[in-house]
Protein backbone atom coordinates (compact mmCIF):
# COMPACT_ATOMS: atom_id res chain seq x y z
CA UNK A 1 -111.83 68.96 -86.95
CA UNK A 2 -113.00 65.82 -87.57
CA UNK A 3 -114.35 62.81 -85.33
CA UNK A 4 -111.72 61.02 -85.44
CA UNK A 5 -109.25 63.55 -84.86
CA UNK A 6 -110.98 65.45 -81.50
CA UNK A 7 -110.97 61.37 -80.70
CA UNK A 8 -107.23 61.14 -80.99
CA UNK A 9 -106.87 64.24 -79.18
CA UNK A 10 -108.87 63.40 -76.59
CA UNK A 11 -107.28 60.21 -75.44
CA UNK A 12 -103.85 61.78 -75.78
CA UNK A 13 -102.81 58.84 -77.21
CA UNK A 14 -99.43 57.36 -79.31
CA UNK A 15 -99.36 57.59 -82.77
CA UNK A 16 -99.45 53.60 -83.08
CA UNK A 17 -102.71 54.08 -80.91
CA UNK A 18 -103.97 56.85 -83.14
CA UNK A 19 -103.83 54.12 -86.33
CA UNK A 20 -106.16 51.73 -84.15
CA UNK A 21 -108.66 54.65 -83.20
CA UNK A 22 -108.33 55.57 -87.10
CA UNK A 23 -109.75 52.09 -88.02
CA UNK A 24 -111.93 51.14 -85.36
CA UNK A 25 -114.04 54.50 -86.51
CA UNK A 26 -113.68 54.21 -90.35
CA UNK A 27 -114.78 50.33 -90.35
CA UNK A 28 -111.43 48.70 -91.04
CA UNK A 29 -111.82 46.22 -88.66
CA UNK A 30 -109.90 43.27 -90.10
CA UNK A 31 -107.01 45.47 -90.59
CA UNK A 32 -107.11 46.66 -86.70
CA UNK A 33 -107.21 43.17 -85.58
CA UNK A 34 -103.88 43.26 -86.90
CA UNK A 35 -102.75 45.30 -84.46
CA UNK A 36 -103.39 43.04 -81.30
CA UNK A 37 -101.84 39.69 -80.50
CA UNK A 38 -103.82 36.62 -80.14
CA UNK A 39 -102.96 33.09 -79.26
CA UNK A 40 -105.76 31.38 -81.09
CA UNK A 41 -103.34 28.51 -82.96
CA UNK A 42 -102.69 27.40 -79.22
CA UNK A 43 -105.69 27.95 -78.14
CA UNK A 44 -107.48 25.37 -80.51
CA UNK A 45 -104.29 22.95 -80.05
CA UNK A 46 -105.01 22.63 -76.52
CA UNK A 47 -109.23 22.62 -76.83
CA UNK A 48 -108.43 19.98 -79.38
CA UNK A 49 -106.42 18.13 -76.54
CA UNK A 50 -109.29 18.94 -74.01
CA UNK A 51 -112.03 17.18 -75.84
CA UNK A 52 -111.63 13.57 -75.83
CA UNK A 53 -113.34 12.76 -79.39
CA UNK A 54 -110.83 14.83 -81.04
CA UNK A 55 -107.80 12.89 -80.00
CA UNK A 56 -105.16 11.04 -82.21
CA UNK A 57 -106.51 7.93 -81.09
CA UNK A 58 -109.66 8.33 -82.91
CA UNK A 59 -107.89 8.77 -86.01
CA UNK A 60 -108.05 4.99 -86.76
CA UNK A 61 -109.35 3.31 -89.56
CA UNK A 62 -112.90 2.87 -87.88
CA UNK A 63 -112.96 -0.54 -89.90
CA UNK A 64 -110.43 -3.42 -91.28
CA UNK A 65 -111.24 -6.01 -93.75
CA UNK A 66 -109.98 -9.57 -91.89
CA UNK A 67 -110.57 -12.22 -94.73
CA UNK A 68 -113.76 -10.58 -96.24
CA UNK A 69 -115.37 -9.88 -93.14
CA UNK A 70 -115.75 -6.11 -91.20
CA UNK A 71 -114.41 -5.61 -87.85
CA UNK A 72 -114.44 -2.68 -86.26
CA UNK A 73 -111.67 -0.79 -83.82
CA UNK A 74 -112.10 -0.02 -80.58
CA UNK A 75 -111.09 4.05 -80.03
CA UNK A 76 -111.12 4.58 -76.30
CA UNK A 77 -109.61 8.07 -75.46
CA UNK A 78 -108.54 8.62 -72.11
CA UNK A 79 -109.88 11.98 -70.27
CA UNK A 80 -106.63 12.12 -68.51
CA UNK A 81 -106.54 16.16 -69.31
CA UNK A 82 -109.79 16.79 -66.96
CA UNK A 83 -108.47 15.11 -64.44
CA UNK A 84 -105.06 16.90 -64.25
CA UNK A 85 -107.01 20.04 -64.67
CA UNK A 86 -109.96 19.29 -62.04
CA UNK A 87 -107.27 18.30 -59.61
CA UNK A 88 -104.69 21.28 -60.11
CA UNK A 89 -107.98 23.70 -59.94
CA UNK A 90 -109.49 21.90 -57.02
CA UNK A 91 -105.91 22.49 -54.47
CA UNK A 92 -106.10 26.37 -55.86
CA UNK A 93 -109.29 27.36 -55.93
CA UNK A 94 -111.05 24.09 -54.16
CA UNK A 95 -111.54 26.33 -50.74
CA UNK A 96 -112.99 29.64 -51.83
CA UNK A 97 -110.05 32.86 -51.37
CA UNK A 98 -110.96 35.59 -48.55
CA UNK A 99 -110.73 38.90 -48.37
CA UNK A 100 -108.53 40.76 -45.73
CA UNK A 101 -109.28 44.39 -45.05
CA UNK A 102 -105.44 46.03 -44.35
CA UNK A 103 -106.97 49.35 -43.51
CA UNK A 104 -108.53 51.10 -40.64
CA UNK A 105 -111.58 53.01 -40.95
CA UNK A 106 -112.46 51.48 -44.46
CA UNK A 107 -115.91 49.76 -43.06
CA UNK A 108 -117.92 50.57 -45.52
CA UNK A 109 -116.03 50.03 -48.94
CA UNK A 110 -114.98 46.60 -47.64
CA UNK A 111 -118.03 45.45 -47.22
CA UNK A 112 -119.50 46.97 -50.43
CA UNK A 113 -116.50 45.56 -51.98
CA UNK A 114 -117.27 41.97 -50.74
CA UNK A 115 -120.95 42.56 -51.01
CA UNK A 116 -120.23 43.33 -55.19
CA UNK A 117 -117.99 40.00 -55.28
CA UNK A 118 -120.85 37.80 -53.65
CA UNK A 119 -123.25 38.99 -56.05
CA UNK A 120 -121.17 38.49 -59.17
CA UNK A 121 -120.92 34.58 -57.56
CA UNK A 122 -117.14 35.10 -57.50
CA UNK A 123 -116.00 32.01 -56.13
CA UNK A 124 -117.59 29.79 -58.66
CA UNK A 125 -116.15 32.07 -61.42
CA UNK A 126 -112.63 32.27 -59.96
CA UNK A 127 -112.98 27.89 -60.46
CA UNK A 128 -114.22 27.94 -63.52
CA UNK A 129 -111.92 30.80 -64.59
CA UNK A 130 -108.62 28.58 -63.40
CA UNK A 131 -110.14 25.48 -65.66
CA UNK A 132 -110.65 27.22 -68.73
CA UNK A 133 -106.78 28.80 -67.79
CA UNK A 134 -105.08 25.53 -67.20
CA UNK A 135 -106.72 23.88 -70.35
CA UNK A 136 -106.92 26.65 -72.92
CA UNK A 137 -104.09 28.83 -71.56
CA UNK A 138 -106.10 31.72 -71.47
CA UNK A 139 -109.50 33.44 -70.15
CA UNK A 140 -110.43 37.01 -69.32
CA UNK A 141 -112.98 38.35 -67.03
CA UNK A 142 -115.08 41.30 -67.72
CA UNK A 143 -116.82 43.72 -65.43
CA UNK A 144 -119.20 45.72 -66.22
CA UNK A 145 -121.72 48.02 -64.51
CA UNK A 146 -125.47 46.68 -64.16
CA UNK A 147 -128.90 47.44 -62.44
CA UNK A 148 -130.38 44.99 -60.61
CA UNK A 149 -134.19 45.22 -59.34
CA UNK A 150 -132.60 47.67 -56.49
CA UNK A 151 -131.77 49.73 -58.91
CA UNK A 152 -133.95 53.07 -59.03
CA UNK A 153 -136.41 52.86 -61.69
CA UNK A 154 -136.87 56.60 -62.04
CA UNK A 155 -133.38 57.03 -63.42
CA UNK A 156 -132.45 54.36 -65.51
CA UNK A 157 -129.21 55.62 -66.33
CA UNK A 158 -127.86 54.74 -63.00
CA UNK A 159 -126.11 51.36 -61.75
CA UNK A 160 -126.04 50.19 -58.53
CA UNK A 161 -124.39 46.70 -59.49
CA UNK A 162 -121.87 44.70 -61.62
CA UNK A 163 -121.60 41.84 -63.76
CA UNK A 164 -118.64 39.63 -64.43
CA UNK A 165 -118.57 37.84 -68.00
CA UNK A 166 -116.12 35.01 -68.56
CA UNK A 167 -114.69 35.49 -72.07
CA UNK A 168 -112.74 32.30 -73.10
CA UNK A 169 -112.50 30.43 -76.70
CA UNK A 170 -114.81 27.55 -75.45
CA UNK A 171 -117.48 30.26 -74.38
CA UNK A 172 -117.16 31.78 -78.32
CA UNK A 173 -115.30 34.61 -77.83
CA UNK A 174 -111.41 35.47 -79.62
CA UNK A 175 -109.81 37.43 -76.97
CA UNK A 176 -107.11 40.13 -78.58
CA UNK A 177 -104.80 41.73 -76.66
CA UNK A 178 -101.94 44.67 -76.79
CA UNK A 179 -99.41 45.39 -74.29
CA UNK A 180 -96.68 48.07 -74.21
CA UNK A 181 -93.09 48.27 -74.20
CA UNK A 182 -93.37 47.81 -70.25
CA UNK A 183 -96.19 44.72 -70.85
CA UNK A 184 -99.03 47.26 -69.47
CA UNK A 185 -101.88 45.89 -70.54
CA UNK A 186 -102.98 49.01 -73.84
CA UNK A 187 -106.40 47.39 -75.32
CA UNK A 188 -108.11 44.30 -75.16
CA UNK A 189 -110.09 43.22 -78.37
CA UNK A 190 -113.33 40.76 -77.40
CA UNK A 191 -114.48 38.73 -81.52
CA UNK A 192 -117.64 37.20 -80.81
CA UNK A 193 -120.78 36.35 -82.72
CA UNK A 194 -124.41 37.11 -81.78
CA UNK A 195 -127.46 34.87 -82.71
CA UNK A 196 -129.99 37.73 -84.51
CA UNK A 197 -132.80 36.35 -86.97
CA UNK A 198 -131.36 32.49 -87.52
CA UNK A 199 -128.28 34.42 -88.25
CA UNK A 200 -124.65 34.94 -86.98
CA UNK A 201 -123.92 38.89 -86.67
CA UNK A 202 -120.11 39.70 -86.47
CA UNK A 203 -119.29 41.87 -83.24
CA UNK A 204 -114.93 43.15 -82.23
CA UNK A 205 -115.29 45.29 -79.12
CA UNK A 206 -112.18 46.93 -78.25
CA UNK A 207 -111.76 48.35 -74.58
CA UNK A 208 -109.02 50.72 -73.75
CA UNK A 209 -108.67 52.99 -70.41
CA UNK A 210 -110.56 55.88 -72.02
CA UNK A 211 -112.91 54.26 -74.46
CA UNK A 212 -114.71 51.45 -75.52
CA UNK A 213 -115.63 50.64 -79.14
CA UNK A 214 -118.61 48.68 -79.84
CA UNK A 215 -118.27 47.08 -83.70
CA UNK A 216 -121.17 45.54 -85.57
CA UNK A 217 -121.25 43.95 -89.31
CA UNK A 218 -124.39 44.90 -90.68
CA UNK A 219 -125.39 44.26 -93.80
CA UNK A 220 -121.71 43.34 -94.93
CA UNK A 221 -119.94 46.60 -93.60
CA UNK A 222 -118.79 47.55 -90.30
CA UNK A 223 -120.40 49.96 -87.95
CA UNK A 224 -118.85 51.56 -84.73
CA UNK A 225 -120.28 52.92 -81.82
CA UNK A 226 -118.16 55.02 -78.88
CA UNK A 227 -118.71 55.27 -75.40
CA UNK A 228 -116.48 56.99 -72.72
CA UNK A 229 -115.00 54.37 -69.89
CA UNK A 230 -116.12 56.26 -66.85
CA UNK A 231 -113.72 54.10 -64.73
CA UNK A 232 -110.43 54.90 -66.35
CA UNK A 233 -109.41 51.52 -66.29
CA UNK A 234 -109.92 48.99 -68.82
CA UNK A 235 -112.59 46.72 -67.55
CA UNK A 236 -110.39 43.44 -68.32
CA UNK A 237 -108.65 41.04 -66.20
CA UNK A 238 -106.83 38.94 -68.86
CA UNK A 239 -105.04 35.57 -67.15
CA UNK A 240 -103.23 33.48 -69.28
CA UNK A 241 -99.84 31.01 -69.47
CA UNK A 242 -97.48 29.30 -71.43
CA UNK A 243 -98.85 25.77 -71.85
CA UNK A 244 -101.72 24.15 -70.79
CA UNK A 245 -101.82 22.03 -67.60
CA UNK A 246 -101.26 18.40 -69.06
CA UNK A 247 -99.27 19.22 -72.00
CA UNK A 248 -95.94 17.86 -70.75
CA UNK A 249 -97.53 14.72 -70.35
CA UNK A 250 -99.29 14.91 -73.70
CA UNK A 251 -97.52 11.91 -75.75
CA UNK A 252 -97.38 9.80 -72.72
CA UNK A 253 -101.32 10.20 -72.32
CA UNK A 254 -101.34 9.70 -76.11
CA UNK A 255 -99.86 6.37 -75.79
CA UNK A 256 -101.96 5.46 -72.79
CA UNK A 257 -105.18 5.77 -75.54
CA UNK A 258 -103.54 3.28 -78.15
CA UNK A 259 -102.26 0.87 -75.54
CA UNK A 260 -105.54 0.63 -74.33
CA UNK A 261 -106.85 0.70 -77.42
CA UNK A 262 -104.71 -1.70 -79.05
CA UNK A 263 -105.46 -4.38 -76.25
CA UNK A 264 -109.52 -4.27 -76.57
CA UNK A 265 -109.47 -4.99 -79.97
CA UNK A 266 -106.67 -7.99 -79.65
CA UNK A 267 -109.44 -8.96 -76.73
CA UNK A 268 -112.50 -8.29 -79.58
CA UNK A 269 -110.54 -10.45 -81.86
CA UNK A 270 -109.21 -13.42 -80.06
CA UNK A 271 -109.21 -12.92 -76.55
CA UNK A 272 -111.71 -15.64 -76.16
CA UNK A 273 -110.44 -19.34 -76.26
CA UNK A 274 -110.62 -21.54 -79.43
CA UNK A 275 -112.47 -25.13 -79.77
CA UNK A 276 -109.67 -27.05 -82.07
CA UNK A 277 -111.45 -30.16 -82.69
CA UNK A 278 -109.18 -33.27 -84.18
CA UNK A 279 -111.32 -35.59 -85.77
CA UNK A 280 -115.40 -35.79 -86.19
CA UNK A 281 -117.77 -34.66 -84.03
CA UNK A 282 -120.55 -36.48 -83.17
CA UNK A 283 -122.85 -33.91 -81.64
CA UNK A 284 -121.91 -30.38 -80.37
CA UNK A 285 -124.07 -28.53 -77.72
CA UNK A 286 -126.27 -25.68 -78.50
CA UNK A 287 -125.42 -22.42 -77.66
CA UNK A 288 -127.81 -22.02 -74.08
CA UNK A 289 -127.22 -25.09 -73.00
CA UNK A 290 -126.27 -26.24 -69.17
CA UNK A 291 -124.07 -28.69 -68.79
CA UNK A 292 -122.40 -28.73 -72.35
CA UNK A 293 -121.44 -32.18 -73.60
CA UNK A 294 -119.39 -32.95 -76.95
CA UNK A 295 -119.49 -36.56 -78.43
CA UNK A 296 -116.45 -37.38 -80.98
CA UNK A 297 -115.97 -40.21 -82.89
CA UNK A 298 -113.17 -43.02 -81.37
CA UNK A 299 -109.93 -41.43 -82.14
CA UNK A 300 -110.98 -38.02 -81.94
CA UNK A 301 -109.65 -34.99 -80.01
CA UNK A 302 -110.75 -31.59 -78.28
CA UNK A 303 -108.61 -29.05 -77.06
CA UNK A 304 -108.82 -24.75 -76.51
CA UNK A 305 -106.23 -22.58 -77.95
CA UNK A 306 -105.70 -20.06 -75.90
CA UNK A 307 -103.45 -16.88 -77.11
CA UNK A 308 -100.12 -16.52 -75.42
CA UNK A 309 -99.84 -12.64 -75.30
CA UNK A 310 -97.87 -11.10 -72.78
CA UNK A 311 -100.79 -9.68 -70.51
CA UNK A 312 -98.23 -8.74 -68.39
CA UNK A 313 -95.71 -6.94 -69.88
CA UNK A 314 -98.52 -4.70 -71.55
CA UNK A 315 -100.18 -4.31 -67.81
CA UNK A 316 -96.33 -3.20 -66.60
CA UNK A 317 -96.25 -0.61 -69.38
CA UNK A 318 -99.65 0.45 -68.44
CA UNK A 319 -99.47 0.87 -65.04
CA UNK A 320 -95.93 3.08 -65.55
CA UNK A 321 -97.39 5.64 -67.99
CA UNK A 322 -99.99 6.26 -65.16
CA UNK A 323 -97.54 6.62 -62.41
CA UNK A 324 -95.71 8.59 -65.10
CA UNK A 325 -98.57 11.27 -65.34
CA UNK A 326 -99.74 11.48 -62.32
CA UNK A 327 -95.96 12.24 -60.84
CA UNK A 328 -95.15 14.60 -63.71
CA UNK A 329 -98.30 16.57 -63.35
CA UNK A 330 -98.47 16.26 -59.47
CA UNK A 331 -101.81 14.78 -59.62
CA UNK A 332 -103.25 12.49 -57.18
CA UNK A 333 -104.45 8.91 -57.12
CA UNK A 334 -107.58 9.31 -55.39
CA UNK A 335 -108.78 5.08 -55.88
CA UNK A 336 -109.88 3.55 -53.16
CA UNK A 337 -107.14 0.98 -53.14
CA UNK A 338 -104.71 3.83 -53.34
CA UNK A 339 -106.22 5.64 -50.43
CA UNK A 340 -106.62 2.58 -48.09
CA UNK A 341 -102.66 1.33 -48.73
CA UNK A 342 -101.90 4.48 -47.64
CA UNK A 343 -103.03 4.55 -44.38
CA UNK A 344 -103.75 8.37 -43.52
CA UNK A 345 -104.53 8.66 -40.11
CA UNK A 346 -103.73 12.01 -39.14
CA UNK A 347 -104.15 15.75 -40.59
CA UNK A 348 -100.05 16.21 -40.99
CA UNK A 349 -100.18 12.19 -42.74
CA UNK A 350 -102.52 13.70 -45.35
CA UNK A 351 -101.09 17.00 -45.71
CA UNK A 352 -97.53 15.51 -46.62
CA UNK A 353 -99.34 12.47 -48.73
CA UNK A 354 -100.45 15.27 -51.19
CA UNK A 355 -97.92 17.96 -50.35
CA UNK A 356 -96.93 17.75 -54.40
CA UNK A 357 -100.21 19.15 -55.84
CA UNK A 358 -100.32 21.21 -52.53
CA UNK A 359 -96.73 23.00 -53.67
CA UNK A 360 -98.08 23.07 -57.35
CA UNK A 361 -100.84 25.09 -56.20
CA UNK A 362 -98.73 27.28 -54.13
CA UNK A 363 -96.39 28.04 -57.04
CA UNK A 364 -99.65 29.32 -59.17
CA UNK A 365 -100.66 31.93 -56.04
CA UNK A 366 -97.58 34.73 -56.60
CA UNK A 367 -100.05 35.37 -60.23
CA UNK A 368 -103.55 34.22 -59.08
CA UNK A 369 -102.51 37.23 -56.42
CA UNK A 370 -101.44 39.60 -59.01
CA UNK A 371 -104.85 39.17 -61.37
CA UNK A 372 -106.94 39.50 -58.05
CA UNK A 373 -105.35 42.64 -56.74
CA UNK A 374 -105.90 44.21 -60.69
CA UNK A 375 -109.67 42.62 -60.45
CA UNK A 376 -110.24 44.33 -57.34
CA UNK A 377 -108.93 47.55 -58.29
CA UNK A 378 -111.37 47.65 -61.42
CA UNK A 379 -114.05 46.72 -58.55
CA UNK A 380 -112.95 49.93 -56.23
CA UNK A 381 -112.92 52.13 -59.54
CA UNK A 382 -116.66 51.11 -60.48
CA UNK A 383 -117.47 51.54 -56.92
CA UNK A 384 -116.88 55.36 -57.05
CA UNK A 385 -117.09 56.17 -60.32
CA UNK A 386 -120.26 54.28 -61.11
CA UNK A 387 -122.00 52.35 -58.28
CA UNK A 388 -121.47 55.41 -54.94
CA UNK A 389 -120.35 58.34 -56.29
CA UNK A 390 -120.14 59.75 -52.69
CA UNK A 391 -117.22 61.70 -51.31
CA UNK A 392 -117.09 59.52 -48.17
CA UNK A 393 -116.90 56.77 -50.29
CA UNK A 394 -114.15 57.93 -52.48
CA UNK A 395 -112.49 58.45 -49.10
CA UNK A 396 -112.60 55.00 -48.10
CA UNK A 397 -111.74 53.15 -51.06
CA UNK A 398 -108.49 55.61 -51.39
CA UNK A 399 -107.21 54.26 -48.13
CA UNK A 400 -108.78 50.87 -48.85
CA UNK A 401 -106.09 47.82 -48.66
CA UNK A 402 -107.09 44.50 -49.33
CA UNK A 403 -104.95 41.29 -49.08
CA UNK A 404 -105.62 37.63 -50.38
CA UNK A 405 -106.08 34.77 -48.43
CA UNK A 406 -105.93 31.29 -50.01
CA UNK A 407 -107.68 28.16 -48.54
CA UNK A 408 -107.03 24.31 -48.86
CA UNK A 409 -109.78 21.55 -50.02
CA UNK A 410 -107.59 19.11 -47.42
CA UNK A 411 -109.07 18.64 -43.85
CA UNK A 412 -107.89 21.21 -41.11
CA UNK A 413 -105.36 19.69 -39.53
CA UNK A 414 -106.79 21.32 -36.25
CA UNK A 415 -106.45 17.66 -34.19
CA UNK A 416 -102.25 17.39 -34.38
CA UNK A 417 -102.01 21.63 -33.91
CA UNK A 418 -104.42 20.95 -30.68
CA UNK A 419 -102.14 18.24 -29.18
CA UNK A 420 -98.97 20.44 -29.71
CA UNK A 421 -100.28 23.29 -28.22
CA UNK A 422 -101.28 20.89 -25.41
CA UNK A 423 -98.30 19.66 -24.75
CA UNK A 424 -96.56 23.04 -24.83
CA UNK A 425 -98.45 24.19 -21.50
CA UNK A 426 -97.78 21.27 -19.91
CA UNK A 427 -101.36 19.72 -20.46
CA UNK A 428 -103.29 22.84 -18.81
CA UNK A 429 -106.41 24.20 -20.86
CA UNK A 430 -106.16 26.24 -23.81
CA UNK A 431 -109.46 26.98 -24.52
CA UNK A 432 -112.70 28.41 -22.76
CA UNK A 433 -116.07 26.34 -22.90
CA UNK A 434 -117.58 29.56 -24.37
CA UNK A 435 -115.05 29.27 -27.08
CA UNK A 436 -115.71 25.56 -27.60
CA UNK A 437 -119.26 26.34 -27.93
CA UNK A 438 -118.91 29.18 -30.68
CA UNK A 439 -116.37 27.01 -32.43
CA UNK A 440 -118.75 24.03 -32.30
CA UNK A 441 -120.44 23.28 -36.27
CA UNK A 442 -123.58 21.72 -34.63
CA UNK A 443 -124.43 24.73 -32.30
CA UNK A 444 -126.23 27.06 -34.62
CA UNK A 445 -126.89 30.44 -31.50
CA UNK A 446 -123.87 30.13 -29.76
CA UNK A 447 -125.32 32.69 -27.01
CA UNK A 448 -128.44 30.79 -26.12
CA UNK A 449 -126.27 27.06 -25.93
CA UNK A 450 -123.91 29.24 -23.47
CA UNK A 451 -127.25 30.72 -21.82
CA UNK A 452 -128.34 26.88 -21.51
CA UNK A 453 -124.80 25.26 -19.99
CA UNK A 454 -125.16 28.53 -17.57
CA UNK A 455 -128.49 27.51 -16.40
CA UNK A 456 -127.81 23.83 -16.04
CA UNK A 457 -124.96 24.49 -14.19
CA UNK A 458 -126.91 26.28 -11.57
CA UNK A 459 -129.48 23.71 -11.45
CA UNK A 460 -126.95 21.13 -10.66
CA UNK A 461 -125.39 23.53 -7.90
CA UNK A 462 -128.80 23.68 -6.12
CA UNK A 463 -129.84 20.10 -6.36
């Protein structure tokens, strides 16, 4: 029997699956890319959107010939894509997400669970993660077991740690992808290219639940190397969706740029006034001058032409596209003249001033949930398979449940809830000075400032 075949058998796999094994082993790479689903056409639409020197705007003629002489066009794209991204990630992922153990007796594989997440810098990769989502439509996050200088250096085949790469078009990587009839995630395909000797070496890995498949172009033809997923899960948390964050707004940011445009090179042109002198000059000051004089001949005139444009219909038209995107998108103006006309004086005043990009965020949460829960199952599975092969801790991450808690980048809104609660109890206290203290940001030992207010106490008794 060969290779391929005790392969096939192996994984148990369908015969559509069989045809992918077939040509990830015998080289045919190109053709087995055919059998995954990419979104790279949309992908590079939206990166192209993303980067500011690639927008229409700077399509222009750089230069125009005005009666023999060169002038040059002003291109000033408008960023207004990072903003609506930076916002939108900021309300999701602004306050870092916590953890909630569900279970009892599950110590341990929480906090190895949380331990592996704070080590992988998790927070900052679920924020960058959401901005490479929201403006390329897609990103992927793989895991993968690692040795750290804990690790024990008399067996080297054993990991005690894990690594989380961001895979994302920006980053270098074409992410492929299959999914079943029931959209169960099959195979995920990862195109990169490494840097090897000043030159680019071709490299498709394809991950599945039971194998991974490590391609290399060397020397012009493919060569594939096996390894068994000890997991059983593929490795991949694949996010993606349908559009990127600003592209609704798209042609309205698109005019924004040649409005803008358009009005610094009328300004470049003729913006400044016009000496229209009737008659002959006797003298005209220099160019540094104070106090500029201009002697004309008897009979002579001096005036400025000015250009009647209408500065304000063009301001109007301006200042509605930008209401117009930031209302679509649900992103806020954070100017200080916006902020000050506003007024916010209270926690429940701010919370309802940005309670659009608030629900925005709260609409994304139902999937961000969904691609957490599937990221920390992949954790759990590298914990026993890989990282503590233990039976106690096999134990514990069976019963392990884990629930998401997102935060808020607005201020707590602890001052109004205070008052309420207050109020409700007829004005009586609600909280102990011992709480106060441990509650209190400035007191770093809590026990000792309690200790302390104890001690005073007593000293004021006695004296």
């Amino acid at each position: 029997m060969s290779i391929i075949s005790k392969i096939k058998n192996l994984l148990g796999m369908e015969e559509e699956d069989k045809d992918l094994v077939t040509l990830l082993i015998e080289g045919s790479i190109e053709k087995a890319k055919q059998q995954f689903s990419s979104r790279t056409d949309l992908v590079d639409k939206c990166l192209k959107q993303w980067n500011a020197s690639e927008h229409k705007v700077m399509d222009q003629q750089s230069k125009k010939l005005i009666k023999g002489e060169i002038v040059e066009n002003w291109k000033l794209p408008i960023a207004y894509q990072r903003k609506i991204v930076g916002m939108a990630v900021a309300f999701l992922y602004g306050e870092p997400i916590k953890l909630k153990q569900d279970s009892k007796d599950t110590d341990d594989a929480f906090a190895l669970l949380e331990s592996l997440r704070k080590d992988m810098r998790m927070a900052a990769k679920d924020q960058e993660c959401a901005k490479i989502q929201m403006s390329e439509t897609e990103v992927a996050k793989l895991f993968v077991a690692y040795r750290d200088v804990d690790a024990d250096p008399e067996d080297t085949s054993v990991y005690n740690s894990m690594k989380c790469i961001i895979l994302a078009k920006s980053k270098g990587d074409i992410v492929h992808y299959q999914f079943d009839h029931y959209g169960v995630l099959k195979a995920v395909g990862r195109e990169y290219k490494i840097k090897s000797n000043k030159r680019d070496i071709d490299h498709f890995d394809v991950y599945t639940a039971e194998t991974y498949f490590f391609c290399e172009k060397i020397n012009g033809n493919w060569v594939t190397r096996t390894e068994d997923n000890l997991i059983g899960k593929i490795p991949i948390v694949l996010k993606q969706q349908d559009e990127s964050e600003s592209q609704v707004v798209e042609e309205v940011i698109e005019r924004r740029e040649f409005l803008t445009s358009d009005r610094a090179n009328a300004n470049q042109r003729s913006g400044d006034p016009i000496l229209v002198l009737e008659g002959e000059p006797v003298s005209l000051p220099g160019a540094k001058e104070v106090g500029k004089v201009i002697v004309l001949k008897q009979g002579s005139k001096a005036s400025y032409l000015v250009p009647q444009m209408s500065v304000d219909m063009v301001k109007d038209e301006k200042e509605d596209l930008k209401e117009i995107i930031s209302y679509i998108t649900d992103t806020p103006d954070l100017s200080m003249d916006k902020m000050t006309s506003m007024g916010l004086t209270s926690g429940k005043a701010i919370e309802m001033a940005f309670l659009g990009p608030t629900l925005k965020a709260k609409s994304k949460r139902g999937y961000e949930s969904e691609m957490i829960d599937r990221e920390i199952n992949i954790i759990k599975a590298f914990m026993t398979k890989v990282i503590d092969k233990s039976s106690k801790m096999a134990e514990q991450v069976k019963k392990l449940k884990v629930s998401v808690e997102f935060g808020s980048p607005l201020p707590d809104n602890a001052e109004d809830f205070i008052t309420t609660l207050v109020d409700a109890v007829g004005g009586k206290p609600i909280m102990s000075q011992k709480t106060a203290v441990e509650l209190n940001p400035l007191v770093k030992d809590a026990d000792a400032e309690n200790l302390q207010l104890q001690n005073e106490s007593i000293s004021a008794i006695e004296d």
